[in-house]
Protein backbone atom coordinates (compact mmCIF):
# COMPACT_ATOMS: atom_id res chain seq x y z
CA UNK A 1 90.76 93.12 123.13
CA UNK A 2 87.75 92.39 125.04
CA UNK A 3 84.73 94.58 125.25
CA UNK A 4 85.74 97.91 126.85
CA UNK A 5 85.59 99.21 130.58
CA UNK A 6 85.92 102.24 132.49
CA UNK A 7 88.05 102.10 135.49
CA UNK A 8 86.03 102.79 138.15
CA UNK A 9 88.99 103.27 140.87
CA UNK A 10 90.68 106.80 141.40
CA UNK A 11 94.68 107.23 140.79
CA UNK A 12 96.88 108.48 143.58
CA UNK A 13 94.30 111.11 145.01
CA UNK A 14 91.64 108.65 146.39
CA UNK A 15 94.53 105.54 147.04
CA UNK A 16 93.19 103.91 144.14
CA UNK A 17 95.51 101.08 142.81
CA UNK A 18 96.46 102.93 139.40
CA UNK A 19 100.54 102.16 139.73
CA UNK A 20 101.17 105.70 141.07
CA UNK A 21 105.00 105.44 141.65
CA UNK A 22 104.83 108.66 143.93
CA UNK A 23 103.13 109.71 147.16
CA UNK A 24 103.03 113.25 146.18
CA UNK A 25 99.55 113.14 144.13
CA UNK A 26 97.22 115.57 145.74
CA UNK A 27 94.05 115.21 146.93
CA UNK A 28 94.69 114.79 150.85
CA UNK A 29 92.10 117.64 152.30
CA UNK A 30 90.61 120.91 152.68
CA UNK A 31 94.24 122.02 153.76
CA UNK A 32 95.78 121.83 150.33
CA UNK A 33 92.65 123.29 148.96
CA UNK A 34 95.27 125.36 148.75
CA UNK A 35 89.51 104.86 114.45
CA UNK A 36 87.11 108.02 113.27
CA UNK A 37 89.96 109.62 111.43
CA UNK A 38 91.77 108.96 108.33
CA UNK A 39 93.01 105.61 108.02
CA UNK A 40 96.83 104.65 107.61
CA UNK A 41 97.23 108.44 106.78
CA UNK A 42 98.79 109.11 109.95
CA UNK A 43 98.53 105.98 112.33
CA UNK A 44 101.31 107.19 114.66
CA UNK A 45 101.25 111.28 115.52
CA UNK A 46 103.19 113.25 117.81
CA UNK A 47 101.51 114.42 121.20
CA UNK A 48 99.43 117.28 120.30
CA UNK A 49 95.50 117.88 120.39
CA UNK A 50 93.50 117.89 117.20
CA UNK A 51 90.24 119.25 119.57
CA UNK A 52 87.39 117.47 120.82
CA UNK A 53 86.33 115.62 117.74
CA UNK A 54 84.70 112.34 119.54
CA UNK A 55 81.04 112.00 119.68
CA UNK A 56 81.64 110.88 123.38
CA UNK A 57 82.81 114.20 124.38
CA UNK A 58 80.15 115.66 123.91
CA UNK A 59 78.07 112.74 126.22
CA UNK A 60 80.33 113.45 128.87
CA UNK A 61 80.41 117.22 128.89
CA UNK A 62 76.32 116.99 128.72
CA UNK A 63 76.62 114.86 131.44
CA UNK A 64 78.61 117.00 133.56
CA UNK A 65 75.95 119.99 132.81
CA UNK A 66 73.38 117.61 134.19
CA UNK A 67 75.38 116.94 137.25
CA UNK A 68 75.99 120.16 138.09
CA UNK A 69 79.92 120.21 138.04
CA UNK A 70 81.86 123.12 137.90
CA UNK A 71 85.47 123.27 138.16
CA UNK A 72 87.38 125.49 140.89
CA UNK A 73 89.10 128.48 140.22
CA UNK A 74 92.89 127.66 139.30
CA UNK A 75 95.42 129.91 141.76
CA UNK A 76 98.64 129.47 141.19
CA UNK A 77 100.56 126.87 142.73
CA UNK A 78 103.41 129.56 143.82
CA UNK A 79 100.93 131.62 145.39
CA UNK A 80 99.45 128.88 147.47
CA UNK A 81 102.91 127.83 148.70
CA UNK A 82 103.15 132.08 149.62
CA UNK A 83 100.13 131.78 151.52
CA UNK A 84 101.17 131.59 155.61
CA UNK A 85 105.00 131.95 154.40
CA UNK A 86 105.99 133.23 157.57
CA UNK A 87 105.12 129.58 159.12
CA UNK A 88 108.20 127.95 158.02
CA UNK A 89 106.56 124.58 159.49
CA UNK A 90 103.71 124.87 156.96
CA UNK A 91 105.50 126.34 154.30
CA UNK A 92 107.78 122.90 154.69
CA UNK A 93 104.39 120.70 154.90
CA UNK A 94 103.15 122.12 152.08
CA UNK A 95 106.16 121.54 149.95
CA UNK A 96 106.36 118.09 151.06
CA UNK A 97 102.45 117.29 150.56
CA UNK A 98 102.68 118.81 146.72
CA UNK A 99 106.21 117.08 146.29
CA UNK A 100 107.78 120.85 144.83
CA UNK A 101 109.72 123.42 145.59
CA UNK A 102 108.86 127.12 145.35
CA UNK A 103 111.95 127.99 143.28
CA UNK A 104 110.40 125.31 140.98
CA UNK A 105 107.17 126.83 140.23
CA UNK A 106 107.15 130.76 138.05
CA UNK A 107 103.33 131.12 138.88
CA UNK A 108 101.84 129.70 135.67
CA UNK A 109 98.35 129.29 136.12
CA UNK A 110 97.73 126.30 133.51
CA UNK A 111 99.00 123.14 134.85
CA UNK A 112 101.11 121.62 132.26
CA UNK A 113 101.45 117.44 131.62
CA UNK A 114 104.69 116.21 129.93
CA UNK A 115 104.69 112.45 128.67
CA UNK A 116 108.33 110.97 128.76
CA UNK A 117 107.05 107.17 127.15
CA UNK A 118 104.57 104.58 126.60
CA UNK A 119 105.42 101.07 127.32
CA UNK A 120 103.67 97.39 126.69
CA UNK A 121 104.00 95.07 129.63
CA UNK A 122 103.26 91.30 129.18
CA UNK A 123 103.65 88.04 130.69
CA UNK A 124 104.47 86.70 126.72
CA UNK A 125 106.74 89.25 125.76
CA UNK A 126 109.99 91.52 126.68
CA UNK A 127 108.52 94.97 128.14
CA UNK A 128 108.22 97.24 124.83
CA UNK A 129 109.03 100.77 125.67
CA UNK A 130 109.18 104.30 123.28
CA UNK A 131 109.62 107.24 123.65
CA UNK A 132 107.53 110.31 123.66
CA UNK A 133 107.27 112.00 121.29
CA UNK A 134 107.59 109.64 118.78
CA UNK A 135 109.87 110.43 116.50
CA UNK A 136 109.60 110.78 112.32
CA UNK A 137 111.32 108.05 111.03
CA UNK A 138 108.88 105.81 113.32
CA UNK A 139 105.31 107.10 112.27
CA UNK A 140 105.42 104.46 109.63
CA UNK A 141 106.09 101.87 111.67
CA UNK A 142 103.81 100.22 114.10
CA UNK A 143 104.45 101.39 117.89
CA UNK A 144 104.05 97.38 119.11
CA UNK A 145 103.59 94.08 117.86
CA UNK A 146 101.26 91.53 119.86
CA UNK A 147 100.33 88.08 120.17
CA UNK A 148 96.78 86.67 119.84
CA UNK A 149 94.84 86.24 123.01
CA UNK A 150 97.30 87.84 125.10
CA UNK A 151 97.09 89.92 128.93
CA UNK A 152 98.69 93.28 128.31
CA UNK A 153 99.31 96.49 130.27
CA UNK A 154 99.98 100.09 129.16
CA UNK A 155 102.67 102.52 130.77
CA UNK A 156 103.60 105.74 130.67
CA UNK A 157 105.83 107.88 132.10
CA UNK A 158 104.72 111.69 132.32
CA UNK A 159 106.15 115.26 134.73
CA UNK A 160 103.74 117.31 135.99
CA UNK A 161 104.88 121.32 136.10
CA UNK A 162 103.70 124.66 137.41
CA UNK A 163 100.12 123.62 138.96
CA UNK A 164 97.98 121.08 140.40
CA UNK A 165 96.32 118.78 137.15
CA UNK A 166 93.31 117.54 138.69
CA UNK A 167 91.26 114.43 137.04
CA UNK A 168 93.18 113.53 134.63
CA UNK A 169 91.82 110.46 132.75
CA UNK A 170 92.47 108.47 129.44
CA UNK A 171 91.32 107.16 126.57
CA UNK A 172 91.91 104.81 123.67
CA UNK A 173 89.96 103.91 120.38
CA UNK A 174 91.32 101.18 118.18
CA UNK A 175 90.34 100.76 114.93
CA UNK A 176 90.95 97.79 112.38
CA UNK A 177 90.20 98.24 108.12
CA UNK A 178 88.02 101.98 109.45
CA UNK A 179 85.40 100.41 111.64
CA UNK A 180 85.73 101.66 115.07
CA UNK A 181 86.35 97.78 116.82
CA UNK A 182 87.59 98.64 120.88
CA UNK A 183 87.34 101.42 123.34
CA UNK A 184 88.81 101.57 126.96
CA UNK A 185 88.56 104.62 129.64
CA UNK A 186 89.69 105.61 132.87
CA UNK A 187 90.44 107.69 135.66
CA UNK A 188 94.20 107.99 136.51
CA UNK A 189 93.98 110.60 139.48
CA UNK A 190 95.17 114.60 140.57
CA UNK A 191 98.82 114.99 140.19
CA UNK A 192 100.60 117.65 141.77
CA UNK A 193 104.26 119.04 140.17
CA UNK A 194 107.35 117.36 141.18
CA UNK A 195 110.66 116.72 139.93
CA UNK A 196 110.70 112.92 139.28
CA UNK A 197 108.44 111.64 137.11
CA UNK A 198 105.37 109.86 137.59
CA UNK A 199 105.14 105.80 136.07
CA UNK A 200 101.02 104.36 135.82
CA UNK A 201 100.65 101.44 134.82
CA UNK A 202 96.76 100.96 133.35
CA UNK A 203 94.48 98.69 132.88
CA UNK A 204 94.76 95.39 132.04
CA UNK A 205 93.28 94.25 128.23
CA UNK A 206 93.79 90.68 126.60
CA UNK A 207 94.40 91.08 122.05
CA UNK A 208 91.71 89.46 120.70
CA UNK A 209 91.92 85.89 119.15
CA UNK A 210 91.25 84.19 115.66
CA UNK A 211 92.26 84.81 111.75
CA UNK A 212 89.95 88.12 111.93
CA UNK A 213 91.74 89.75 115.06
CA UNK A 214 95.12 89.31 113.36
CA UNK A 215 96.68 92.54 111.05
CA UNK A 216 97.14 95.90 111.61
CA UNK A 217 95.01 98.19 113.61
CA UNK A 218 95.06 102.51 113.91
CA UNK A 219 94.44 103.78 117.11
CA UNK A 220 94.32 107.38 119.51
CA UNK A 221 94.95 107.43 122.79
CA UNK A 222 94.20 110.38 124.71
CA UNK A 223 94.62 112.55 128.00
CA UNK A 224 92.64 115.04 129.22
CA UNK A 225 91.99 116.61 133.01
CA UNK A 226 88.34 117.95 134.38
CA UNK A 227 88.93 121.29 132.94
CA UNK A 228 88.89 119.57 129.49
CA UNK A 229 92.58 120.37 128.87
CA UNK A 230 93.85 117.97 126.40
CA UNK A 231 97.42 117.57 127.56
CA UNK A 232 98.48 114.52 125.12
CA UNK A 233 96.60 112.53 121.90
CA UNK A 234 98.78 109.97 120.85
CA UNK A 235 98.16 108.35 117.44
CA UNK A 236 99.64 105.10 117.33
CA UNK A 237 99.48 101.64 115.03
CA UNK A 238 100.21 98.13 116.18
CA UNK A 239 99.95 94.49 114.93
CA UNK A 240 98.44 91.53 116.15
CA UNK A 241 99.90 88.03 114.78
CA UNK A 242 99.02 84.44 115.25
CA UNK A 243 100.30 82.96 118.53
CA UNK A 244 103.22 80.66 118.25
């Protein structure tokens, strides 16, 4: 893994290229406004949030002080689709621009973000693919095995429900024998509900090479929207062996 590096472009709500496999991420105007842990203890965990444990948290929600960023008031996405009801024409625009249906939503205010799987993509091996969450009999077992040197992607598979999830962005920290060795963030986009899932595909990172880069390695990664809702931390292990 080379050094680590924010990705810069938006998901679906600015057109950014982050694999978005729907059109229905929101974002579109003023008229919708309506590893450190404990090593090899658990390297692979189910997709719940220990809390806000990273130094870097901290940076960023100092940062966003110092910025001057406040969040919106949530409104419930079934109320917004209410809103001008009696305009069947909008009522049908506005189901179409937020890709749900009214008898869909039950006015929860909390957006809620439901991972289905995680896959590996590379050019050197078969697409590796599990599912969410994983289950016992796996969280011994590392999640992937890699090559040396090799150009890999992430992707996962997640469903949106009951509200708009707006910035959601991820993280990953890989660790190797406890020191703290790669980290990678990014911004994946807003995300209204819909009924088929969403696929992203993220950024691109090549294993590292050499004797030292091969073993095992622990590592967490992490979702989270701008309203610091953690909506998935995956802890994972995987392997990196000598190229053939």
């Amino acid at each position: 893994m080379e050094s680590g590096k924010v990705a810069e472009e938006a998901g679906p709500s600015s057109g950014g290229g982050s694999g978005c496999s729907s059109a229905s991420a929101c974002g579109k105007g003023e008229k919708e406004g309506e590893m450190i842990q404990k090593m090899d203890d658990e390297v692979v965990g189910n997709d719940h949030c220990d809390g806000d444990d990273d130094d870097d948290d901290g940076d960023d929600r100092d940062g966003d002080k110092d910025n001057g960023f406040v969040p919106g008031p949530l409104i419930p996405l079934k109320e917004q689709l209410e809103r001008d009801k009696e305009d069947e024409s909008l009522r049908r625009w506005k189901e179409k621009l937020l890709g749900c249906l009214e008898e869909d939503l039950n006015g929860q205010m909390d957006p809620e973000v439901r991972f289905h799987s995680i896959a590996v993509v590379s050019e050197d091996l078969e697409e590796i693919n599990a599912p969410l969450p994983v289950r016992e009999s796996q969280k011994n077992d590392a999640l992937f095995v890699l090559k040396e040197g090799c150009h890999y992607q992430r992707k996962i598979a997640f469903t949106v429900l009951h509200n708009i999830v707006s910035g959601l962005t991820y993280s990953n920290t890989v660790w190797k024998g406890g020191f703290q060795v790669y980290e990678s963030k990014g911004m994946l986009g807003t995300f209204a509900p819909q009924r088929e899932p969403y696929v992203l595909t993220l950024d691109e990172e090549t294993t590292p090479s050499g004797v030292l880069a091969r073993g095992n390695y622990s590592a967490k990664l992490k979702f989270q929207d701008d309203d610091r809702r953690c909506h998935m931390e995956l802890k994972y292990s995987f392997q990196i062996k000598k190229s053939s």
